[in-house]
N, C-alpha and C. Protein backbone atom coordinates (compact mmCIF):
# COMPACT_ATOMS: atom_id res chain seq x y z
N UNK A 1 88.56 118.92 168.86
CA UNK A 1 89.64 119.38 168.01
C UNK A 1 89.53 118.71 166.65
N UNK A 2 89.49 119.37 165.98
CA UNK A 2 89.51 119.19 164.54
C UNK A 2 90.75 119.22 163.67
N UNK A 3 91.11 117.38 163.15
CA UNK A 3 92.24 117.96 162.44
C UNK A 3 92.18 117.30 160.81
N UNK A 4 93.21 117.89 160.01
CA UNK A 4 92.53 117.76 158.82
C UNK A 4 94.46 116.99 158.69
N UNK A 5 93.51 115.42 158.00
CA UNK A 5 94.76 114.10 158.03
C UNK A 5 95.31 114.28 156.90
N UNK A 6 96.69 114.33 156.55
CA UNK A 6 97.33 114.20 154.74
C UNK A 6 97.14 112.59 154.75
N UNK A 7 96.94 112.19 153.32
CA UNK A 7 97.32 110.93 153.50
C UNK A 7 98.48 110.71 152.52
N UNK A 8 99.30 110.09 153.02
CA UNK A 8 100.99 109.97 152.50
C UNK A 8 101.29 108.45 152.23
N UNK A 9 100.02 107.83 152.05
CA UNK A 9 100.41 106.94 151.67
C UNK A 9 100.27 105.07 151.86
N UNK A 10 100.29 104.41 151.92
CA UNK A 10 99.70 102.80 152.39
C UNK A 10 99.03 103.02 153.80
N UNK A 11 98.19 103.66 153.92
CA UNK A 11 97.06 103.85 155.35
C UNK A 11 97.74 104.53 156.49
N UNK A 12 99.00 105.54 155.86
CA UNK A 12 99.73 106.54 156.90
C UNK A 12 98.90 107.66 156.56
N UNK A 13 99.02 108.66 157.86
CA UNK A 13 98.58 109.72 157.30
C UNK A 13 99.01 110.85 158.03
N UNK A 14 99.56 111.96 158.16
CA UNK A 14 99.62 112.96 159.30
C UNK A 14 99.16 114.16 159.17
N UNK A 15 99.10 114.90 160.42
CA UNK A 15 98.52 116.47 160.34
C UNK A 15 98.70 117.09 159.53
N UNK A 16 97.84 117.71 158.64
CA UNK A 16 98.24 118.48 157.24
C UNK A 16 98.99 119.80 157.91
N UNK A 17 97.65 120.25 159.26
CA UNK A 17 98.21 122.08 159.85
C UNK A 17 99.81 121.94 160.22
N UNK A 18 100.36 120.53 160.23
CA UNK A 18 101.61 120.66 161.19
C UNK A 18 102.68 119.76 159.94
N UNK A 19 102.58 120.50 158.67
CA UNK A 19 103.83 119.95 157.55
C UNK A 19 104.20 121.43 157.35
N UNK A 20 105.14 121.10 157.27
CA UNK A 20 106.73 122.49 156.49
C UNK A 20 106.28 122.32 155.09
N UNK A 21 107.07 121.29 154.93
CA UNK A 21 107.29 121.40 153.15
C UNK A 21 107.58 119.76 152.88
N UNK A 22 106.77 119.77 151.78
CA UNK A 22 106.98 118.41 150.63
C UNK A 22 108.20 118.67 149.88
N UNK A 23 109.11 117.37 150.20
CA UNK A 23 110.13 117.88 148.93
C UNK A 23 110.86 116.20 148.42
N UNK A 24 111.32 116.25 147.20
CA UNK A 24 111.97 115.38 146.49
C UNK A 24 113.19 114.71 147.35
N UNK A 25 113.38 113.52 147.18
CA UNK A 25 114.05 113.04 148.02
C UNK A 25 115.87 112.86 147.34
N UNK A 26 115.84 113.55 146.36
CA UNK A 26 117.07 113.38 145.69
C UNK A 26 118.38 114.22 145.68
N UNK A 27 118.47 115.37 146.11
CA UNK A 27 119.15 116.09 145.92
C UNK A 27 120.51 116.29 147.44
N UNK A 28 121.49 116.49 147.37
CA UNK A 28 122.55 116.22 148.48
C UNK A 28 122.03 116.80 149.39
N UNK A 29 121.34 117.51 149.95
CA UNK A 29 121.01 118.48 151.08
C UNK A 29 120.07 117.88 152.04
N UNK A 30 118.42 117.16 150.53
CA UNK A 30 117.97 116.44 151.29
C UNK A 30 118.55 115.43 151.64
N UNK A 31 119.38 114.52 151.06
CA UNK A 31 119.90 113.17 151.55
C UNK A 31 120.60 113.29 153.23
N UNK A 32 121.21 114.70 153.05
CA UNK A 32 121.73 114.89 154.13
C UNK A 32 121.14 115.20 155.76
N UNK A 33 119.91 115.74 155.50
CA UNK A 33 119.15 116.41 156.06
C UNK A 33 118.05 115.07 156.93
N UNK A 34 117.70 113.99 155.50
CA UNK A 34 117.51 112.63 156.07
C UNK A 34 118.18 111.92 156.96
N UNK A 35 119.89 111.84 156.36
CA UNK A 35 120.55 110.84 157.58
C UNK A 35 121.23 111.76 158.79
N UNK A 36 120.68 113.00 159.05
CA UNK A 36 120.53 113.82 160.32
C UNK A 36 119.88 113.55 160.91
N UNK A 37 118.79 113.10 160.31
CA UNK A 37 117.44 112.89 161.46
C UNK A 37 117.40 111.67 161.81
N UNK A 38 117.72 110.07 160.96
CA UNK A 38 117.91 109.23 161.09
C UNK A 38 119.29 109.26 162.95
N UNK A 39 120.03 109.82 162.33
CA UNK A 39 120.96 109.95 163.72
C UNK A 39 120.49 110.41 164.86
N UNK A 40 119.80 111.47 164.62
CA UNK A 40 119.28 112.14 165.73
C UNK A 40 118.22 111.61 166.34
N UNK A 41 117.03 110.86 165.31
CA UNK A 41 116.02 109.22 166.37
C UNK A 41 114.82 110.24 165.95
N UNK A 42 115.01 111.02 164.70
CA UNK A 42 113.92 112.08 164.53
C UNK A 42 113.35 111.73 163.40
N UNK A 43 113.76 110.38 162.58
CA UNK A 43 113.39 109.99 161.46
C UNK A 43 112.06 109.37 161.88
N UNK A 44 110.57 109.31 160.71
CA UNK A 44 109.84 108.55 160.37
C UNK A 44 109.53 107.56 159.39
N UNK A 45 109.50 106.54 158.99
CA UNK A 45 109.76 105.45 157.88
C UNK A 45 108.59 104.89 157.67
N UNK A 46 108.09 105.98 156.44
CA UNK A 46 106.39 105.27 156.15
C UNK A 46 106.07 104.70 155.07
N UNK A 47 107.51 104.02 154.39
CA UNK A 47 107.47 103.41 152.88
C UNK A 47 107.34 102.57 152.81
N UNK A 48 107.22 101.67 154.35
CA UNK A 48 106.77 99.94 154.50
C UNK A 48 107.61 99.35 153.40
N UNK A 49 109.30 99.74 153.80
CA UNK A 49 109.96 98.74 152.57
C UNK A 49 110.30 99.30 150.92
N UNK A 50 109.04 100.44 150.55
CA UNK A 50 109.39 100.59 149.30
C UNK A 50 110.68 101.88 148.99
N UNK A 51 110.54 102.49 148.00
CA UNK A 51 111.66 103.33 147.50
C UNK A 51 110.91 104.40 148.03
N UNK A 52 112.06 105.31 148.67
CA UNK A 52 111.70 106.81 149.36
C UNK A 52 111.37 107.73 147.72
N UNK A 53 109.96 108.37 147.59
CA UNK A 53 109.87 109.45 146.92
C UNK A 53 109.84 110.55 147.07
N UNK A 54 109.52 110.35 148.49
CA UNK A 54 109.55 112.25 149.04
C UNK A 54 109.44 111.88 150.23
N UNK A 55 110.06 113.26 151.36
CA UNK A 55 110.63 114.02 152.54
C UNK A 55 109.45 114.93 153.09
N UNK A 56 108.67 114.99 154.03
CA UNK A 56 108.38 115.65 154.48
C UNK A 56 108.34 116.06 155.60
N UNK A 57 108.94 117.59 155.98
CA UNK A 57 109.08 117.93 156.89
C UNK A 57 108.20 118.70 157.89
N UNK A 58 107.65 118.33 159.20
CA UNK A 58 107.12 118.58 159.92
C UNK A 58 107.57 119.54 161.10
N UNK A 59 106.49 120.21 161.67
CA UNK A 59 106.86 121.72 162.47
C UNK A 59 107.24 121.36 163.81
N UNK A 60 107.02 119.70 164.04
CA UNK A 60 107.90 118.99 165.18
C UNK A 60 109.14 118.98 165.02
N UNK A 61 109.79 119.42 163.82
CA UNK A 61 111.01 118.90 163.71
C UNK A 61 111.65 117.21 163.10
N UNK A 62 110.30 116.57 163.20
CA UNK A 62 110.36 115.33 162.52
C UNK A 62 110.90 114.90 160.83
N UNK A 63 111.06 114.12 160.06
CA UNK A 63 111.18 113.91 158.93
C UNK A 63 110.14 112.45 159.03
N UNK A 64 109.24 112.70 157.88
CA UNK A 64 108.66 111.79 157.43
C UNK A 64 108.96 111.15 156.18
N UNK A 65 109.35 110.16 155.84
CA UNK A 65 109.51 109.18 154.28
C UNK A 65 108.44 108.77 154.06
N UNK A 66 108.28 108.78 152.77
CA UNK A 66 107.21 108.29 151.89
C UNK A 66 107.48 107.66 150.60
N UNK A 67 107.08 107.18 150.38
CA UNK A 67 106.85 106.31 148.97
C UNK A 67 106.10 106.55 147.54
N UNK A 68 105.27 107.60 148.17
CA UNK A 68 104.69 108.53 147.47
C UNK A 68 105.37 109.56 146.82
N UNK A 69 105.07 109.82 145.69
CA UNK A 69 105.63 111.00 144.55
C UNK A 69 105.80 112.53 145.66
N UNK A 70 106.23 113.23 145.28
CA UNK A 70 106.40 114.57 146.45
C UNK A 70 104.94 115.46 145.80
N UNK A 71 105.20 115.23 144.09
CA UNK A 71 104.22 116.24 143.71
C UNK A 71 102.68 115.71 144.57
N UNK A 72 102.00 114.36 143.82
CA UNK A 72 101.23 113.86 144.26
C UNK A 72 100.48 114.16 145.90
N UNK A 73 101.28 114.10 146.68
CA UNK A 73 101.66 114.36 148.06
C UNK A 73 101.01 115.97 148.07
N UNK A 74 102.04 116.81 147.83
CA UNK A 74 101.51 118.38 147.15
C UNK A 74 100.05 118.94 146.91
N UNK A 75 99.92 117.67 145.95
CA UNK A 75 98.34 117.98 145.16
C UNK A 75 97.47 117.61 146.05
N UNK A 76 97.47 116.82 146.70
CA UNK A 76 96.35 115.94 147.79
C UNK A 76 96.50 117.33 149.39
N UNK A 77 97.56 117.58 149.70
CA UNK A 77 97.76 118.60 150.26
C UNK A 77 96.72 120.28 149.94
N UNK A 78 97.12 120.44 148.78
CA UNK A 78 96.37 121.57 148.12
C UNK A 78 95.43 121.50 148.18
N UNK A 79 94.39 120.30 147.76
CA UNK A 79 93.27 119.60 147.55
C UNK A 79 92.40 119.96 148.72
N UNK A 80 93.31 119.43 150.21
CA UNK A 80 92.67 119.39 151.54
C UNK A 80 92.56 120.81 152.20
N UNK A 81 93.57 121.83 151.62
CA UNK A 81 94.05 122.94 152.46
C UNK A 81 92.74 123.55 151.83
N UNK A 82 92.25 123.38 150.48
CA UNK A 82 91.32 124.12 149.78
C UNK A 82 90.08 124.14 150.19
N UNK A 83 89.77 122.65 150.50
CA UNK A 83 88.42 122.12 150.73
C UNK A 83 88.03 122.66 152.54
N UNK A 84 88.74 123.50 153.70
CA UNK A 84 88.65 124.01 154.66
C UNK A 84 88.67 125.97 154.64
């Protein structure tokens, strides 16, 4: 099985085939949408400490944090989806 890794960031990385959507971590919906998942035990915390830059949501239903820019994240995404 072949899978193609995002990397999101200080030596995290997850399934590119199995992300929803990159998105900004600022706006009320996402904030909200974060401390849902935090409640629900569905949160992931991959900022090792630093400031959340982006949300990404996975087709598990998971939320991943990052520390990483959302665009950045995006571009490295595009980058990988291209190069297959």
């Amino acid at each position: 099985m072949d899978q193609n890794l995002l990397n999101i960031g200080f030596g995290n990385t997850v399934a590119a085939e199995r992300v929803i959507a990159i998105v900004s971590p600022n706006s009320a919906p996402m904030k909200r949408l974060k401390d849902e998942a935090k409640d629900e035990k569905r949160l992931i915390d991959a900022t090792h400490g630093r400031r959340t830059r982006s949300i990404i949501v996975m087709d598990s239903n998971h939320i991943v944090l990052s520390a990483i820019q959302a665009e950045t994240i995006s571009q490295r995404y595009t980058t990988l989806k291209g190069s297959t």
